[in-house]
PDB file of N, CA and C in Angstrom:
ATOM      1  N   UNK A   1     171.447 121.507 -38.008  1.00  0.00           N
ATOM      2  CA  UNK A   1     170.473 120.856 -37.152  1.00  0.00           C
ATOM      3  C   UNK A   1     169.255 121.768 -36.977  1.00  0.00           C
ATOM      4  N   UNK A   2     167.846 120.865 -36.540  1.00  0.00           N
ATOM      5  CA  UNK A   2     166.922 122.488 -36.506  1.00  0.00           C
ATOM      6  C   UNK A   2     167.107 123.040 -35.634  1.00  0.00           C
ATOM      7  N   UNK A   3     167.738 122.531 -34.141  1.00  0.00           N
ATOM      8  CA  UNK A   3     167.642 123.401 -33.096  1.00  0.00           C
ATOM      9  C   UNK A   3     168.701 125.083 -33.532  1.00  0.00           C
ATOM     10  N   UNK A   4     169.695 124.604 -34.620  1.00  0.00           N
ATOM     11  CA  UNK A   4     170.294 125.709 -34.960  1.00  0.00           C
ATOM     12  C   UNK A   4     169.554 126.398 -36.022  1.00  0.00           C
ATOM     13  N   UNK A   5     168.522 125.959 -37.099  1.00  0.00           N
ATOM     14  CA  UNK A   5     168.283 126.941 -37.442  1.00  0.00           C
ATOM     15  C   UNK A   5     167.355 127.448 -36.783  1.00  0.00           C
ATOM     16  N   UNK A   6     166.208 126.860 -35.721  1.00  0.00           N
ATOM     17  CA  UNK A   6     165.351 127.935 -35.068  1.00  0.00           C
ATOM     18  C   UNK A   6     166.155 128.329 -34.127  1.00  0.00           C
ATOM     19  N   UNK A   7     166.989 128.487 -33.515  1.00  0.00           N
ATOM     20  CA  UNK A   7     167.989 129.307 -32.961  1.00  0.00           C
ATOM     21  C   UNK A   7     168.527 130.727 -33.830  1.00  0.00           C
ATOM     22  N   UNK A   8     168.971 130.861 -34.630  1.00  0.00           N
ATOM     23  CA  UNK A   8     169.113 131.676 -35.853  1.00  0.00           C
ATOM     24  C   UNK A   8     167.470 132.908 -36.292  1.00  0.00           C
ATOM     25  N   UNK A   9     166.594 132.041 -36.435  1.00  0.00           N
ATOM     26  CA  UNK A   9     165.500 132.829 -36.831  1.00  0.00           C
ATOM     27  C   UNK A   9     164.825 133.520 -35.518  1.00  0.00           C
ATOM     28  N   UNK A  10     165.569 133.037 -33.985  1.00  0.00           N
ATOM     29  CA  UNK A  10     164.540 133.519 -33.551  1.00  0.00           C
ATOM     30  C   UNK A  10     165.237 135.184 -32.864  1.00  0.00           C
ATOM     31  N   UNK A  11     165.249 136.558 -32.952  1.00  0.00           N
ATOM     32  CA  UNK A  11     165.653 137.553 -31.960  1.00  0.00           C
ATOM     33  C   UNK A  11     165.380 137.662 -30.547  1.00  0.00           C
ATOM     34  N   UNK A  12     164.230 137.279 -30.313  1.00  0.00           N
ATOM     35  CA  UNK A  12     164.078 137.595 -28.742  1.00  0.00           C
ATOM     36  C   UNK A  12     163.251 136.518 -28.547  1.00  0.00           C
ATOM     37  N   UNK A  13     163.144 136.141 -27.085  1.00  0.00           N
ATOM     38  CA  UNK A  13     162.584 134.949 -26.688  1.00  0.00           C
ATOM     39  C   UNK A  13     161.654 135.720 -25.226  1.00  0.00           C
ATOM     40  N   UNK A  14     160.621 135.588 -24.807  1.00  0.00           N
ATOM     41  CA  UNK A  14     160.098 136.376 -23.941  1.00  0.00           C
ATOM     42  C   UNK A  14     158.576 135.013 -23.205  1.00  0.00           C
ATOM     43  N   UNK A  15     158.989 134.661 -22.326  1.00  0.00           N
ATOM     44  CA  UNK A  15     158.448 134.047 -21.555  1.00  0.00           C
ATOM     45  C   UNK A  15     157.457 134.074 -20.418  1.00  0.00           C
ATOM     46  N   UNK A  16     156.393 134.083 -20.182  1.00  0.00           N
ATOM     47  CA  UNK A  16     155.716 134.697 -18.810  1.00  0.00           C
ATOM     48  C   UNK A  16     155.286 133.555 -18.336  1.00  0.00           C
ATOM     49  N   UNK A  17     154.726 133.264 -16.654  1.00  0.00           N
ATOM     50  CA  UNK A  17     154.627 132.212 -15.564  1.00  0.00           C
ATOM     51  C   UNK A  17     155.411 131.297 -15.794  1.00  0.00           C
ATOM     52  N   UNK A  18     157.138 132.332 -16.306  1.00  0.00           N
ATOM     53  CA  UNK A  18     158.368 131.343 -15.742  1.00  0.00           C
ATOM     54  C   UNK A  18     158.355 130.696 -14.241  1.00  0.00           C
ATOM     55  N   UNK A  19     157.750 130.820 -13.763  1.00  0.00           N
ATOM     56  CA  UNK A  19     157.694 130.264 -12.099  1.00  0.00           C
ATOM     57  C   UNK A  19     157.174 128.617 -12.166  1.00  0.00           C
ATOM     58  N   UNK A  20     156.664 128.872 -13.317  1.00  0.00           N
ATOM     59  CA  UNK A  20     155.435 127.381 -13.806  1.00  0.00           C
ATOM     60  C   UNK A  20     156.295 126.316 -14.996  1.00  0.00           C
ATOM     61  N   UNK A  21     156.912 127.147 -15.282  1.00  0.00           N
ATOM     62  CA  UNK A  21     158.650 126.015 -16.219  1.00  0.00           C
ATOM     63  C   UNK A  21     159.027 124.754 -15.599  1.00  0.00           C
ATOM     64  N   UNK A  22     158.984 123.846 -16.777  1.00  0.00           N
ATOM     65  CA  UNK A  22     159.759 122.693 -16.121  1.00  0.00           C
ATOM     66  C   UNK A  22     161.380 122.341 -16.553  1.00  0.00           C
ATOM     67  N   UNK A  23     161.969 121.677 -16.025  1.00  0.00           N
ATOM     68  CA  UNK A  23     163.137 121.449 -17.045  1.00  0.00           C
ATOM     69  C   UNK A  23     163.449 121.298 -18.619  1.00  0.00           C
ATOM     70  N   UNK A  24     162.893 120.617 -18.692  1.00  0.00           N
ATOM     71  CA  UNK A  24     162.862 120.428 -20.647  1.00  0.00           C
ATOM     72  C   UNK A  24     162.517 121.799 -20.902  1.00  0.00           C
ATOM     73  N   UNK A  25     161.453 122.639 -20.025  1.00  0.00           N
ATOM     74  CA  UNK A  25     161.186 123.633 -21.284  1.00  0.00           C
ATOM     75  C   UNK A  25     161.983 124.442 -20.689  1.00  0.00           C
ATOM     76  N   UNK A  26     163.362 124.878 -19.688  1.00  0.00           N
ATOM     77  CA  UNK A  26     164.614 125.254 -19.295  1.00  0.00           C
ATOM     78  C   UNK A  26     165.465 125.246 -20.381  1.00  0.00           C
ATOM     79  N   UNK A  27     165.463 123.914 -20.913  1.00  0.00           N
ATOM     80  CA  UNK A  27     166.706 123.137 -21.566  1.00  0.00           C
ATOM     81  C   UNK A  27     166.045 124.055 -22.937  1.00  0.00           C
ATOM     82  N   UNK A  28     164.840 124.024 -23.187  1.00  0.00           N
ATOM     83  CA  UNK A  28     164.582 124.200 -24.605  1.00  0.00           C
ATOM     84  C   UNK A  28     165.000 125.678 -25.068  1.00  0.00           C
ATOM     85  N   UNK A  29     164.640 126.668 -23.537  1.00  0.00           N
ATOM     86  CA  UNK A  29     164.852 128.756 -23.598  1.00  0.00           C
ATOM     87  C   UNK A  29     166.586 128.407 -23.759  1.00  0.00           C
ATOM     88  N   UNK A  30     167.141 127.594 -23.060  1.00  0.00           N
ATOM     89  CA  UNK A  30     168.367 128.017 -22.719  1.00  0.00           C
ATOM     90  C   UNK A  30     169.287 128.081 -24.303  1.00  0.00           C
ATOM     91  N   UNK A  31     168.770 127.018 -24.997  1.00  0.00           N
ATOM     92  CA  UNK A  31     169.055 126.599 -26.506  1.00  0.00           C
ATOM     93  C   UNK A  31     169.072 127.677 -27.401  1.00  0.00           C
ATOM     94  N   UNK A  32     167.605 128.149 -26.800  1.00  0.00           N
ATOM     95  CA  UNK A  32     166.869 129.293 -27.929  1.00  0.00           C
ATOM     96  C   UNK A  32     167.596 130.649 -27.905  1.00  0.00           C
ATOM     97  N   UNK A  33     168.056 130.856 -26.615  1.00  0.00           N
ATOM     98  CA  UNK A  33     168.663 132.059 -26.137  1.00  0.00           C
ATOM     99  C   UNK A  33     170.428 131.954 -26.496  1.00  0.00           C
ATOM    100  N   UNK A  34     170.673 131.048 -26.640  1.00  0.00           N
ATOM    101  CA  UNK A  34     172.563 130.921 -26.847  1.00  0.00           C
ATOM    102  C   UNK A  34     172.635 131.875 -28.194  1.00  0.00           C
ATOM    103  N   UNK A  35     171.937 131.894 -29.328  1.00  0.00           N
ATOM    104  CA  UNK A  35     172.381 132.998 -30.597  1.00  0.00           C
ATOM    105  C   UNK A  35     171.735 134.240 -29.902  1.00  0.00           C
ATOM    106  N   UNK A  36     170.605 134.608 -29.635  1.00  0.00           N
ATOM    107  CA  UNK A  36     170.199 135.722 -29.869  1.00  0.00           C
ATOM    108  C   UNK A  36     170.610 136.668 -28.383  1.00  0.00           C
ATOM    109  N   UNK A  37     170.597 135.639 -27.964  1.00  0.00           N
ATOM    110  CA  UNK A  37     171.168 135.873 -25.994  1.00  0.00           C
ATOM    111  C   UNK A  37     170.138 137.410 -25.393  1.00  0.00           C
ATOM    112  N   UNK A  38     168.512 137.758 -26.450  1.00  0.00           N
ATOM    113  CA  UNK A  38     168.132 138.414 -25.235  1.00  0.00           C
ATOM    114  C   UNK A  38     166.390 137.608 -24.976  1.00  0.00           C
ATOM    115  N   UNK A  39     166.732 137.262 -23.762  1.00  0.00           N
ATOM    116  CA  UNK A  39     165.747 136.333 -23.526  1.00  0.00           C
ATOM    117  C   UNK A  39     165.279 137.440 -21.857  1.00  0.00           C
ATOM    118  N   UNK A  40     163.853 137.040 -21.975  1.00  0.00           N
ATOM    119  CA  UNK A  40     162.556 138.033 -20.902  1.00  0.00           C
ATOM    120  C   UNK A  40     162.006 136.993 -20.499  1.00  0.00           C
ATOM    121  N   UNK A  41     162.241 137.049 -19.103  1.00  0.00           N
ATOM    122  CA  UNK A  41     161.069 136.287 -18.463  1.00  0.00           C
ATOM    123  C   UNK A  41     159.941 136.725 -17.914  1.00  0.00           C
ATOM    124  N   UNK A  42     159.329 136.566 -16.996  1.00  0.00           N
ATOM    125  CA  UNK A  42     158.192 137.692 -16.335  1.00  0.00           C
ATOM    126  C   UNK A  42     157.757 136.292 -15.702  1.00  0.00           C
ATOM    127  N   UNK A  43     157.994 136.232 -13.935  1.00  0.00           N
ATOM    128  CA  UNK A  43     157.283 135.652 -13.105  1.00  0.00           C
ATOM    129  C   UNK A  43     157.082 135.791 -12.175  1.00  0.00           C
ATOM    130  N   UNK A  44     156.749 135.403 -10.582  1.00  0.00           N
ATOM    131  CA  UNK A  44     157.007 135.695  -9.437  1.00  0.00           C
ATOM    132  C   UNK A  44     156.897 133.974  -8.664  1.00  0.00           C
ATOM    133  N   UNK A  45     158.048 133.898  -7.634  1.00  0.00           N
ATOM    134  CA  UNK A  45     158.430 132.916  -6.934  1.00  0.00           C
ATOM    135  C   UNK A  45     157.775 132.488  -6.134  1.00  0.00           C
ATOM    136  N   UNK A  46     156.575 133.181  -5.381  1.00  0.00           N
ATOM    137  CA  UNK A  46     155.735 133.020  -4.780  1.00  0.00           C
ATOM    138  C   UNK A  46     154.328 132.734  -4.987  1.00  0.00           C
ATOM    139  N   UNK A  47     153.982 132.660  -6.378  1.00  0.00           N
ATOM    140  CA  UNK A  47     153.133 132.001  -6.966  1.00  0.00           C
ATOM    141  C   UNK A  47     153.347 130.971  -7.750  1.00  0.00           C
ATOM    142  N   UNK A  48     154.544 129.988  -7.477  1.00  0.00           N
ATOM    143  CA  UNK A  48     154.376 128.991  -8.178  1.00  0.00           C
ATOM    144  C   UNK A  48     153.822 127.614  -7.820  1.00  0.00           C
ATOM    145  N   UNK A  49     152.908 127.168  -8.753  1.00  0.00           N
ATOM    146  CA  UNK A  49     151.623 126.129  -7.863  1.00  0.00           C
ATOM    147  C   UNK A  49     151.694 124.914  -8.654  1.00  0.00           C
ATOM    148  N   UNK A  50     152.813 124.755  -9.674  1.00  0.00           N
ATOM    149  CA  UNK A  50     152.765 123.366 -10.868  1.00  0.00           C
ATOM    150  C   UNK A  50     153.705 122.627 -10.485  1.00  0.00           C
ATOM    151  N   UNK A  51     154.074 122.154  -9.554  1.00  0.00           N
ATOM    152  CA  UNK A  51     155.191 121.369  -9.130  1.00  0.00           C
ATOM    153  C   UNK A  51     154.746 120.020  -9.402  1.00  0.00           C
ATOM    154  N   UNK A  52     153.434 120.023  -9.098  1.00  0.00           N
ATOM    155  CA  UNK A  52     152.683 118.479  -8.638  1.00  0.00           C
ATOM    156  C   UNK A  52     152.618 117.988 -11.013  1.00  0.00           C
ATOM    157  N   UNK A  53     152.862 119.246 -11.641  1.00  0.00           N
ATOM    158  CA  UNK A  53     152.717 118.812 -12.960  1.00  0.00           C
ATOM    159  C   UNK A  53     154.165 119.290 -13.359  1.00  0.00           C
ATOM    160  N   UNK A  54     155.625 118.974 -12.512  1.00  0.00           N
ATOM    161  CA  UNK A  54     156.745 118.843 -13.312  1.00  0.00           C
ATOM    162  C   UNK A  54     157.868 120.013 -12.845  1.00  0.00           C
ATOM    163  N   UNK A  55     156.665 121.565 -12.704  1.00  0.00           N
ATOM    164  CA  UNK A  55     157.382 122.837 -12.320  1.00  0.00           C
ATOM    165  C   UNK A  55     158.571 122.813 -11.850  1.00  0.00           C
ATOM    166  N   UNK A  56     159.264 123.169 -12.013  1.00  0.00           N
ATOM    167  CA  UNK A  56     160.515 123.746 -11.049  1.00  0.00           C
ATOM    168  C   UNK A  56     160.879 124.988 -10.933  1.00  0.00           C
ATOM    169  N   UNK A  57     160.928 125.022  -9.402  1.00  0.00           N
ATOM    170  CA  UNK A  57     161.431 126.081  -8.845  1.00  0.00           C
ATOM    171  C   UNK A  57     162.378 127.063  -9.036  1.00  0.00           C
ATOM    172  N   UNK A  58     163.735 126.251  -9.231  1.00  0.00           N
ATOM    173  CA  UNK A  58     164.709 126.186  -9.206  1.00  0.00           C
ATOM    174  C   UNK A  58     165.004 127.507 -10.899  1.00  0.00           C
ATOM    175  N   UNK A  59     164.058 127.373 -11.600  1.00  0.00           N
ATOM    176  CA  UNK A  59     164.188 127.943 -13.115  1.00  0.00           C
ATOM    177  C   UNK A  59     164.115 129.575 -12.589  1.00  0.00           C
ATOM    178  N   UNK A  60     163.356 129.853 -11.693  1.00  0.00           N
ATOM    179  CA  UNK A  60     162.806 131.461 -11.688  1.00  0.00           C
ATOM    180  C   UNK A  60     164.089 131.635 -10.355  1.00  0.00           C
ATOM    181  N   UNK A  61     164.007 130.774  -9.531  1.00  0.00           N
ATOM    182  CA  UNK A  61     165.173 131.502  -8.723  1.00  0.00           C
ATOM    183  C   UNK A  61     167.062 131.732  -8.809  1.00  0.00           C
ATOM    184  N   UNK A  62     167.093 130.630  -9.835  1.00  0.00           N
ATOM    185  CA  UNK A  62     168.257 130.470 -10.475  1.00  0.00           C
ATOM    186  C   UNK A  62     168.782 131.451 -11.752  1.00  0.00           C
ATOM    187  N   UNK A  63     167.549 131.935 -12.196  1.00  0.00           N
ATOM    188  CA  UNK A  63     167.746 132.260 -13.430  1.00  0.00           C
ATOM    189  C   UNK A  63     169.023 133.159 -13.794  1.00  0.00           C
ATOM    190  N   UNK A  64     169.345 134.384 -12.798  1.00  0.00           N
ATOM    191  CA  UNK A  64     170.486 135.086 -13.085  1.00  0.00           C
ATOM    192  C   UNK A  64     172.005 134.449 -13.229  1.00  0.00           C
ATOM    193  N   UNK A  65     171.966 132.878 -12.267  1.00  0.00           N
ATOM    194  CA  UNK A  65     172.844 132.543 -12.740  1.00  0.00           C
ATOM    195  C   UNK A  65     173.276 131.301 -13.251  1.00  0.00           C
ATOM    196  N   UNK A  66     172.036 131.136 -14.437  1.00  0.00           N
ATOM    197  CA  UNK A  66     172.229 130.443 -16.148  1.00  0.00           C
ATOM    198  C   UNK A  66     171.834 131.126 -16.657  1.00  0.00           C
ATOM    199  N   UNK A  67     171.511 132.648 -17.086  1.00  0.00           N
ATOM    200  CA  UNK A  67     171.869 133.895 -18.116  1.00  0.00           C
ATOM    201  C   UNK A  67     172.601 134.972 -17.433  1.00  0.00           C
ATOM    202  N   UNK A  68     173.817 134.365 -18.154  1.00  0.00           N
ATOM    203  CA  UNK A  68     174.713 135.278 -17.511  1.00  0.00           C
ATOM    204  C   UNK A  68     174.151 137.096 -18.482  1.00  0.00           C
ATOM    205  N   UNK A  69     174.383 137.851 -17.590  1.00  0.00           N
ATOM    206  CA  UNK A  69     174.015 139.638 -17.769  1.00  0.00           C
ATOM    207  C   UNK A  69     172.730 139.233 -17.439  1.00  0.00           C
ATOM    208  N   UNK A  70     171.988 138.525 -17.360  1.00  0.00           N
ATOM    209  CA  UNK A  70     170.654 138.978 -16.124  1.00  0.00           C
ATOM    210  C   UNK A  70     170.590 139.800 -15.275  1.00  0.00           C
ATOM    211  N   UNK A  71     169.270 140.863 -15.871  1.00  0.00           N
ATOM    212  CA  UNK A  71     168.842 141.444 -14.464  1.00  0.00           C
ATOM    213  C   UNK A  71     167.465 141.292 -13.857  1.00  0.00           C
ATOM    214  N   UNK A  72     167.525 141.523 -13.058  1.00  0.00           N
ATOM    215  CA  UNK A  72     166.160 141.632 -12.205  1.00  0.00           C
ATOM    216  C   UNK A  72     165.473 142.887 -11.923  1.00  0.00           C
ATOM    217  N   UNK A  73     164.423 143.024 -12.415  1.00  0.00           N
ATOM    218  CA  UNK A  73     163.396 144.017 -12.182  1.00  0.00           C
ATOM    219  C   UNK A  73     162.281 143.179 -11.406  1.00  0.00           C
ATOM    220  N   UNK A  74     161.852 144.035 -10.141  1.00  0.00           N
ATOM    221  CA  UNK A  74     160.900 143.895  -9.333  1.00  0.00           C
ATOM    222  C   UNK A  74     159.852 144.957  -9.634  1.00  0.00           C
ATOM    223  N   UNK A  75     158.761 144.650  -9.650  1.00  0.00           N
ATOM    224  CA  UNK A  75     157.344 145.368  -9.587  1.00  0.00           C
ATOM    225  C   UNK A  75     156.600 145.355  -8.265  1.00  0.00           C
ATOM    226  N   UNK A  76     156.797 146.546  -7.915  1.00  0.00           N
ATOM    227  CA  UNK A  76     156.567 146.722  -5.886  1.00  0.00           C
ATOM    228  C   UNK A  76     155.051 146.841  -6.133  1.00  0.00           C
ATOM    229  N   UNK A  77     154.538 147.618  -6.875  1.00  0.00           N
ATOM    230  CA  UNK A  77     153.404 147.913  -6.849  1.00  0.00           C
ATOM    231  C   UNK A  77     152.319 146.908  -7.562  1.00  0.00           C
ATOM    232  N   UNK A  78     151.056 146.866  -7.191  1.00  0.00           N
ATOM    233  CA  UNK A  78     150.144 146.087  -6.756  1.00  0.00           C
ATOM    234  C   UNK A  78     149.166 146.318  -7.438  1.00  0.00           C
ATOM    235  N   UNK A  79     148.490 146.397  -8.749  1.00  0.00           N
ATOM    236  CA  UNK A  79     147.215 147.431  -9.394  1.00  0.00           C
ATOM    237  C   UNK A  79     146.478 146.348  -9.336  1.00  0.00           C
ATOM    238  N   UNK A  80     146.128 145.440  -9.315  1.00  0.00           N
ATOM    239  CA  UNK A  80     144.888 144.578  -9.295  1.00  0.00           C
ATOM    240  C   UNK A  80     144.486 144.265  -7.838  1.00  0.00           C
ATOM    241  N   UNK A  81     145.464 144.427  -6.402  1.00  0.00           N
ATOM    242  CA  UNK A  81     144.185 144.369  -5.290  1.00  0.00           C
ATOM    243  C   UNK A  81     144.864 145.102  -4.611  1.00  0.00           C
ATOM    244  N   UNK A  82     143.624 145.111  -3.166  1.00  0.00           N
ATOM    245  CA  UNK A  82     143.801 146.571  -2.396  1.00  0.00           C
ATOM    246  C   UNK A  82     144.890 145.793  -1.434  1.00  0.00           C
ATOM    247  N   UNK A  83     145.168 147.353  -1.038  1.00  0.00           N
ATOM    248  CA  UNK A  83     146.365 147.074   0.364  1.00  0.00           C
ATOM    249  C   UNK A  83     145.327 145.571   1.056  1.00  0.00           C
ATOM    250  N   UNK A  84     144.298 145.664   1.819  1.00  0.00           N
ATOM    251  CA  UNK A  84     143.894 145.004   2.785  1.00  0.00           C
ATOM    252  C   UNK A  84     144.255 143.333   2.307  1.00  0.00           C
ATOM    253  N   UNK A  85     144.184 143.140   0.862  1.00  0.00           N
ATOM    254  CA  UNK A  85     144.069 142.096   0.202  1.00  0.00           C
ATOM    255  C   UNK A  85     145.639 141.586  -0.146  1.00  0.00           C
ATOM    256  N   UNK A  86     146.314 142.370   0.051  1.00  0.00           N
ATOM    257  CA  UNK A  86     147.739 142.167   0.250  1.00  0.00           C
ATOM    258  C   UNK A  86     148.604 141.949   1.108  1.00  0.00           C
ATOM    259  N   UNK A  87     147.887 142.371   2.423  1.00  0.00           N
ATOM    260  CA  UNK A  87     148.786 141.718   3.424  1.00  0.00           C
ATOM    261  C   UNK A  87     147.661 140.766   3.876  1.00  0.00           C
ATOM    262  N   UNK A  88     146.922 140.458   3.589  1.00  0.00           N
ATOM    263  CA  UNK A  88     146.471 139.045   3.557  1.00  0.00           C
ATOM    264  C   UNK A  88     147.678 138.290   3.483  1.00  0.00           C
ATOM    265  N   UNK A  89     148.058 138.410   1.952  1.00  0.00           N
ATOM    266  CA  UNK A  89     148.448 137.683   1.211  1.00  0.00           C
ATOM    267  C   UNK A  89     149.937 137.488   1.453  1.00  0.00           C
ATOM    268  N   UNK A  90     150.753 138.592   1.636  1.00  0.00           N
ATOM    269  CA  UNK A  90     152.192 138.579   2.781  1.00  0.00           C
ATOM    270  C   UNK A  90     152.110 137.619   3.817  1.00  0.00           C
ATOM    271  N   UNK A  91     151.019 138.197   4.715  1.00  0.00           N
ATOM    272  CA  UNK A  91     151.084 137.392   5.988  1.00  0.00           C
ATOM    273  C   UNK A  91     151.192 135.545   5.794  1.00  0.00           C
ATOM    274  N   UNK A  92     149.787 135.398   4.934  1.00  0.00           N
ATOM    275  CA  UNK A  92     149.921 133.633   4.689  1.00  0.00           C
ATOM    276  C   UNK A  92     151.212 132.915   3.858  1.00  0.00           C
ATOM    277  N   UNK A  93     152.182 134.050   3.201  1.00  0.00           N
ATOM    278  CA  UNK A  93     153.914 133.737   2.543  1.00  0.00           C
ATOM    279  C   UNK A  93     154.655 133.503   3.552  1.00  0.00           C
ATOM    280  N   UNK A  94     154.252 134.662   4.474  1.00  0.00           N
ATOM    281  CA  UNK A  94     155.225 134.334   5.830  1.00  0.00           C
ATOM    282  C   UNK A  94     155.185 132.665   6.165  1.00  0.00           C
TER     283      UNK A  94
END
């Protein structure tokens, strides 16, 4: 089938504004990732703004458990704005 041979050709699968994923394209990583099983996401939960075009949530907060050996790395630090511009930005999450 092709989903098995592009499954086969592909080694790594690496994804960014997973936060902005909808189901189908869930269904499509989850496919892609069963041979090669190392799949990268890169998003944050608190910027996700595509719901109104399909998004789900549910993909970035779930993720550790539908890839199983998931881990999570957090990035504390902040290089594109200043402290002042950051707890802006905390405060209005609250």
């Amino acid at each position: 089938a092709f989903a098995d041979f592009i499954s086969r050709s592909v080694s790594y699968v690496m994804v960014d504004e997973y936060q902005d994923t909808n189901r189908v394209q869930f269904k499509i990583l989850k496919e892609l990732s069963q041979l090669c099983e190392n799949i990268m996401v890169v998003g944050d939960d608190a910027q996700s703004i595509y719901a109104f075009r399909g998004a789900d949530i549910k993909n970035i907060l779930e993720f550790e458990s539908c890839f199983k050996g998931a881990k999570t790395f957090s990035l504390t630090y902040n290089y594109r704005s200043t402290d002042e511009i950051l707890a802006i930005a905390n405060e209005v999450l609250k």
